[in-house]
N, C-alpha and C. Protein backbone atom coordinates (compact mmCIF):
# COMPACT_ATOMS: atom_id res chain seq x y z
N UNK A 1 0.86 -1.16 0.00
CA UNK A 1 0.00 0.00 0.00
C UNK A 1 0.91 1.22 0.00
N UNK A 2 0.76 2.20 -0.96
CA UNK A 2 2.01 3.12 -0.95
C UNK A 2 0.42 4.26 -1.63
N UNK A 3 1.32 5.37 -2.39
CA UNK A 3 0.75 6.87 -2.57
C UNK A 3 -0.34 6.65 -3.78
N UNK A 4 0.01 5.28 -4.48
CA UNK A 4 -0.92 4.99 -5.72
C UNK A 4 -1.92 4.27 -4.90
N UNK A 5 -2.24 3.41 -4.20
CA UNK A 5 -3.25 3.01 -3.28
C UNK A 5 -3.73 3.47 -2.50
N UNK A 6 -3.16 4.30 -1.93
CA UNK A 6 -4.05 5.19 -0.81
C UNK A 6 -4.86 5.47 -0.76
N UNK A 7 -5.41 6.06 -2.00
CA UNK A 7 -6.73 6.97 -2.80
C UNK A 7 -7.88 5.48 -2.57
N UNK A 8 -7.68 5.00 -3.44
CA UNK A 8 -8.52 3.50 -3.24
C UNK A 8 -9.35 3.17 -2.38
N UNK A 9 -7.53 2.96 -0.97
CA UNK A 9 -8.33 2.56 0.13
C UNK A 9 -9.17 3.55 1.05
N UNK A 10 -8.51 5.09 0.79
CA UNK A 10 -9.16 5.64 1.59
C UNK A 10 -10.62 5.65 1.42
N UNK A 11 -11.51 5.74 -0.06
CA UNK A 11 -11.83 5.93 -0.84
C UNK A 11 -13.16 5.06 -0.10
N UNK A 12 -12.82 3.40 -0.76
CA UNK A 12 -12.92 1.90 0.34
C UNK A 12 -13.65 2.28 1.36
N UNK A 13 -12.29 2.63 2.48
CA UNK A 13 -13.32 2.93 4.06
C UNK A 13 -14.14 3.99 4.14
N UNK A 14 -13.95 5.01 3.36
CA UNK A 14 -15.17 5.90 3.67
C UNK A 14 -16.51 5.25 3.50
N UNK A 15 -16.52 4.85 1.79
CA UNK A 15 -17.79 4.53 2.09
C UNK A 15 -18.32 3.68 2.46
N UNK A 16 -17.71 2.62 3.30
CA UNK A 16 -17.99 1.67 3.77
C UNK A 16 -18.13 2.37 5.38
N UNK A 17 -17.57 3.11 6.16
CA UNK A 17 -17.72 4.02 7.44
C UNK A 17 -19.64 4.37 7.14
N UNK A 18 -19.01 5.37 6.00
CA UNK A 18 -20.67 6.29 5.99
C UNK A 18 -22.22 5.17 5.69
N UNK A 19 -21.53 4.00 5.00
CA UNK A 19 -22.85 3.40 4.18
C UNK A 19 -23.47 2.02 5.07
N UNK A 20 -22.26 1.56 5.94
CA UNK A 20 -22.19 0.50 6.73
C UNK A 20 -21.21 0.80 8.37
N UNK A 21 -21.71 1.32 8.80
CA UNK A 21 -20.42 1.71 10.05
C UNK A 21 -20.88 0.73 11.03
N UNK A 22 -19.91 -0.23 11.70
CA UNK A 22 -19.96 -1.71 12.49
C UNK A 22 -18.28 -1.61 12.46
N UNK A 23 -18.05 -2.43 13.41
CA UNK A 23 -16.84 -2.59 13.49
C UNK A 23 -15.52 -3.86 12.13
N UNK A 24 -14.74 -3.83 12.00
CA UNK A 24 -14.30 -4.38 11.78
C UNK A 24 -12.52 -4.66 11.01
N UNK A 25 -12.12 -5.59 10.34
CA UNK A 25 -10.98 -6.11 10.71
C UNK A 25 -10.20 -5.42 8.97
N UNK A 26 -8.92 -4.89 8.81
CA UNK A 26 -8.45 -4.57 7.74
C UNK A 26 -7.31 -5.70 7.45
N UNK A 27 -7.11 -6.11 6.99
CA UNK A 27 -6.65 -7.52 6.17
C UNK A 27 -5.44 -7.20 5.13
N UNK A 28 -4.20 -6.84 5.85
CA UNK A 28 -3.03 -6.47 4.88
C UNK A 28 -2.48 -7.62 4.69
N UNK A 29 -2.62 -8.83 4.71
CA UNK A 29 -1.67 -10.02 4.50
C UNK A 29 -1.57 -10.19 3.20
N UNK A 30 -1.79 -9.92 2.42
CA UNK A 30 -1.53 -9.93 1.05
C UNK A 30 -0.88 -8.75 0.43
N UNK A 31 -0.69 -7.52 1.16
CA UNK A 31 -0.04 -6.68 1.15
C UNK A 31 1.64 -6.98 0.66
N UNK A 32 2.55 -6.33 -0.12
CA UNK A 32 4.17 -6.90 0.22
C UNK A 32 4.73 -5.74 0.42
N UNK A 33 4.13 -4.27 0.18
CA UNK A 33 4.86 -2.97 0.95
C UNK A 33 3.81 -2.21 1.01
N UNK A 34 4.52 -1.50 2.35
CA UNK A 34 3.65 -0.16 3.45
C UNK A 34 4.59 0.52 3.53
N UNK A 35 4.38 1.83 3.19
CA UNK A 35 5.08 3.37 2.75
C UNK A 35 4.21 4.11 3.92
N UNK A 36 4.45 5.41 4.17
CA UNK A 36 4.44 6.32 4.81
C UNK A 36 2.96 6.66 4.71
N UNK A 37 2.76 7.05 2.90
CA UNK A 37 0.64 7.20 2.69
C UNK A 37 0.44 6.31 3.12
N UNK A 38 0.63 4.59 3.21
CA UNK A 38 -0.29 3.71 3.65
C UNK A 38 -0.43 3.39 4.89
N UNK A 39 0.80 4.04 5.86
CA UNK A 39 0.64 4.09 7.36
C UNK A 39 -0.39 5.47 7.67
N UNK A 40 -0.24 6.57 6.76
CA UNK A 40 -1.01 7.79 7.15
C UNK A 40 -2.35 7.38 6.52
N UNK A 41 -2.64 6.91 5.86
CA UNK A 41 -4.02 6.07 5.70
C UNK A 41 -4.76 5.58 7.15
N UNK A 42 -4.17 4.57 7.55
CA UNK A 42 -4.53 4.09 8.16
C UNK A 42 -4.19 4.57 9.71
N UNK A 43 -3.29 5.75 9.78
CA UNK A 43 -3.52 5.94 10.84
C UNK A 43 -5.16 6.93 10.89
N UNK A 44 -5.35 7.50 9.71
CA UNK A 44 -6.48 8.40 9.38
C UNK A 44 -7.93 7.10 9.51
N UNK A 45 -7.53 6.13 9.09
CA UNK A 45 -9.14 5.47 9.71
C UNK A 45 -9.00 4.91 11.00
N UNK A 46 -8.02 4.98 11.82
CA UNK A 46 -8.02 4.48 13.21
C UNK A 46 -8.80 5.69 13.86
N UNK A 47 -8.63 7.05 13.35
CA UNK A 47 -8.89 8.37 13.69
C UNK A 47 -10.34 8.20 13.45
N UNK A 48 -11.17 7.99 12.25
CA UNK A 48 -12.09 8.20 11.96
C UNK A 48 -12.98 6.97 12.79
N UNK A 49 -12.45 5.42 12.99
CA UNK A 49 -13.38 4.76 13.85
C UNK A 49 -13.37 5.31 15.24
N UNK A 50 -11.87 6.01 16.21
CA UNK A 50 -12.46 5.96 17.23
C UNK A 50 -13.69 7.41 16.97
N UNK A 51 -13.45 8.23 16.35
CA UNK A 51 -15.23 9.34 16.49
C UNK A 51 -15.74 8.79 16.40
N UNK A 52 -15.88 7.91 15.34
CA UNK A 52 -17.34 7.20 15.57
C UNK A 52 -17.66 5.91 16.60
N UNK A 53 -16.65 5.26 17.57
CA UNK A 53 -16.40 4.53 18.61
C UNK A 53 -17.03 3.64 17.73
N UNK A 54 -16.18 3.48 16.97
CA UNK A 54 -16.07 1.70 16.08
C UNK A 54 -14.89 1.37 16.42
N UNK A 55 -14.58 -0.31 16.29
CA UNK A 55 -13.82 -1.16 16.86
C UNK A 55 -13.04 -1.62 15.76
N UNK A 56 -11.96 -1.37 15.10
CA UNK A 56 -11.60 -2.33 14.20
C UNK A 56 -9.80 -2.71 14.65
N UNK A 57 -8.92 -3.61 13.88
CA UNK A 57 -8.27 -3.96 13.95
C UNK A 57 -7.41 -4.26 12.81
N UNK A 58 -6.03 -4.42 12.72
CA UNK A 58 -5.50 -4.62 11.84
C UNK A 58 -4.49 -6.08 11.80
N UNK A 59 -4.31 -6.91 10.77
CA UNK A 59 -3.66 -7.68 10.82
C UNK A 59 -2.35 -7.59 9.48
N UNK A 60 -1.65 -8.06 9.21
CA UNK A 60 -0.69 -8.46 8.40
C UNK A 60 0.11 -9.61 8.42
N UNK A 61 1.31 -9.23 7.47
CA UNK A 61 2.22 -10.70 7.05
C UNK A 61 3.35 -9.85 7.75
N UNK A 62 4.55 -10.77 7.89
CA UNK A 62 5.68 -10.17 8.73
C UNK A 62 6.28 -8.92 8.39
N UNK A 63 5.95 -8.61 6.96
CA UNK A 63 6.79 -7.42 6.66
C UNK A 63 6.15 -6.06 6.87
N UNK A 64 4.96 -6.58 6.75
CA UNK A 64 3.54 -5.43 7.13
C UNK A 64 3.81 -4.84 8.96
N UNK A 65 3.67 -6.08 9.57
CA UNK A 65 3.55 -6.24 10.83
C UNK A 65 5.04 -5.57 11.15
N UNK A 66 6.64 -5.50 10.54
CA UNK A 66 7.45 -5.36 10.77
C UNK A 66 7.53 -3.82 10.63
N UNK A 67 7.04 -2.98 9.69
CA UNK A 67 6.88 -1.76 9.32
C UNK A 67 6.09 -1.00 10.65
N UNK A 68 5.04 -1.82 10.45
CA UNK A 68 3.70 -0.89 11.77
C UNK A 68 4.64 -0.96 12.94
N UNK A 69 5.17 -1.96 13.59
CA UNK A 69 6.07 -1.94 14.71
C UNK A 69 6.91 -1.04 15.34
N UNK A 70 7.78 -0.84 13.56
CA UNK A 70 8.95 -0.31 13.91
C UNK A 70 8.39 1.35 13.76
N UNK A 71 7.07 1.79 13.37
CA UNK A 71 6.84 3.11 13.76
C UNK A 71 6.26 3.58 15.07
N UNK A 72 5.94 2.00 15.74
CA UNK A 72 5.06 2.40 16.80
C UNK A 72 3.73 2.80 17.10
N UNK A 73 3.66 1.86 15.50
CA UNK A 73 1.95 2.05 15.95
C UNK A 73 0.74 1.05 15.99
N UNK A 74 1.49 0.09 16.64
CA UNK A 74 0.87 -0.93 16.57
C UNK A 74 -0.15 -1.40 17.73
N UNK A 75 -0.15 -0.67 18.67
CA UNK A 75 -1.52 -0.54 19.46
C UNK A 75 -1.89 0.72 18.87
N UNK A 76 -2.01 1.76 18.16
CA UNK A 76 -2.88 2.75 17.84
C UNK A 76 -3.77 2.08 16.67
N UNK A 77 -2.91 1.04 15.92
CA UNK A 77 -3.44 0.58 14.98
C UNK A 77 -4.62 -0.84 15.81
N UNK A 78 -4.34 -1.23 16.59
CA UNK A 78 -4.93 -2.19 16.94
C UNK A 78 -4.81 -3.98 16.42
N UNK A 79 -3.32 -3.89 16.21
CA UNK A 79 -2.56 -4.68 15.33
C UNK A 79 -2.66 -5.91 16.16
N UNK A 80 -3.16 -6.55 15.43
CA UNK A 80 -3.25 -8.67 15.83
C UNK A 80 -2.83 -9.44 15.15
N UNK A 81 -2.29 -10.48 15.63
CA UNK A 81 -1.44 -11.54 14.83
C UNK A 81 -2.63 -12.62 14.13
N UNK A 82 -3.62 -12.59 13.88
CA UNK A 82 -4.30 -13.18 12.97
C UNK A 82 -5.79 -13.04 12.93
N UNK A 83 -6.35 -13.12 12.15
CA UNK A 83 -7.87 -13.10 11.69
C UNK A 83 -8.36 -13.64 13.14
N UNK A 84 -8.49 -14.57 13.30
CA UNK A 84 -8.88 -15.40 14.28
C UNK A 84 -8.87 -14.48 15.75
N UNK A 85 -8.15 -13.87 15.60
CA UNK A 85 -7.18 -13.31 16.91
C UNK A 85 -8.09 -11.76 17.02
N UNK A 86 -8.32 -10.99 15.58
CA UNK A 86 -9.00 -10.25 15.53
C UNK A 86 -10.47 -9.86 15.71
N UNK A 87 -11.00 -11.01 15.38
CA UNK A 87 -12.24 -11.24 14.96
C UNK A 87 -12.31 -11.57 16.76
N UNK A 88 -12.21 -12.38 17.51
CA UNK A 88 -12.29 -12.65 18.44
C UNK A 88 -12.53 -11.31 19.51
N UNK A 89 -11.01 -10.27 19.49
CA UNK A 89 -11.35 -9.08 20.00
C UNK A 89 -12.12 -8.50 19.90
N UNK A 90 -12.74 -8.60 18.30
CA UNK A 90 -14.25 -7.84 18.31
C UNK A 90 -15.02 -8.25 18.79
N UNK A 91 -15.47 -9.25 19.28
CA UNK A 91 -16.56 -9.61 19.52
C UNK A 91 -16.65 -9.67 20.81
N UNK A 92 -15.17 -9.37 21.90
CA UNK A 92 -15.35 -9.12 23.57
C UNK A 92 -15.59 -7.92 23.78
């Protein structure tokens, strides 16, 4: 996810926020690079669920997960080591 995707995804969660707002899980494991727009992406919908006190979470593959880490934002992001793992938090 870099400056050519951003648009997309931001694009993505809005109208999925405005048209469907519920909590839920963003799914980078298929991802193979995260740039700076795709961390400011997503730090911008962590922003936009907590106003609206939605719950979501993020998962990835090691290199995803290695990036979010090393900026430190991996509890802002709400970062979990698997679907399973995520899906679970939502639902406590």
């Amino acid at each position: 996810m870099d400056a050519f995707s951003e648009k997309q995804f931001k694009s993505f969660i809005t109208s999925n926020l405005k048209s469907k707002p519920r909590p839920f899980v963003i799914d980078l494991t298929k991802i193979d690079f995260l740039d700076s727009s795709g961390l400011g992406a997503l730090v911008q919908t962590a922003k936009e669920c907590k106003k609206m006190k939605l719950d979501f979470s993020v998962i990835g593959n090691s290199r995803v997960v290695q990036t979010i880490k090393l900026v430190r934002l991996g509890e802002f992001l709400n970062l979990e080591s698997s679907l399973e793992n995520a899906l679970e938090k939502l639902k406590s």
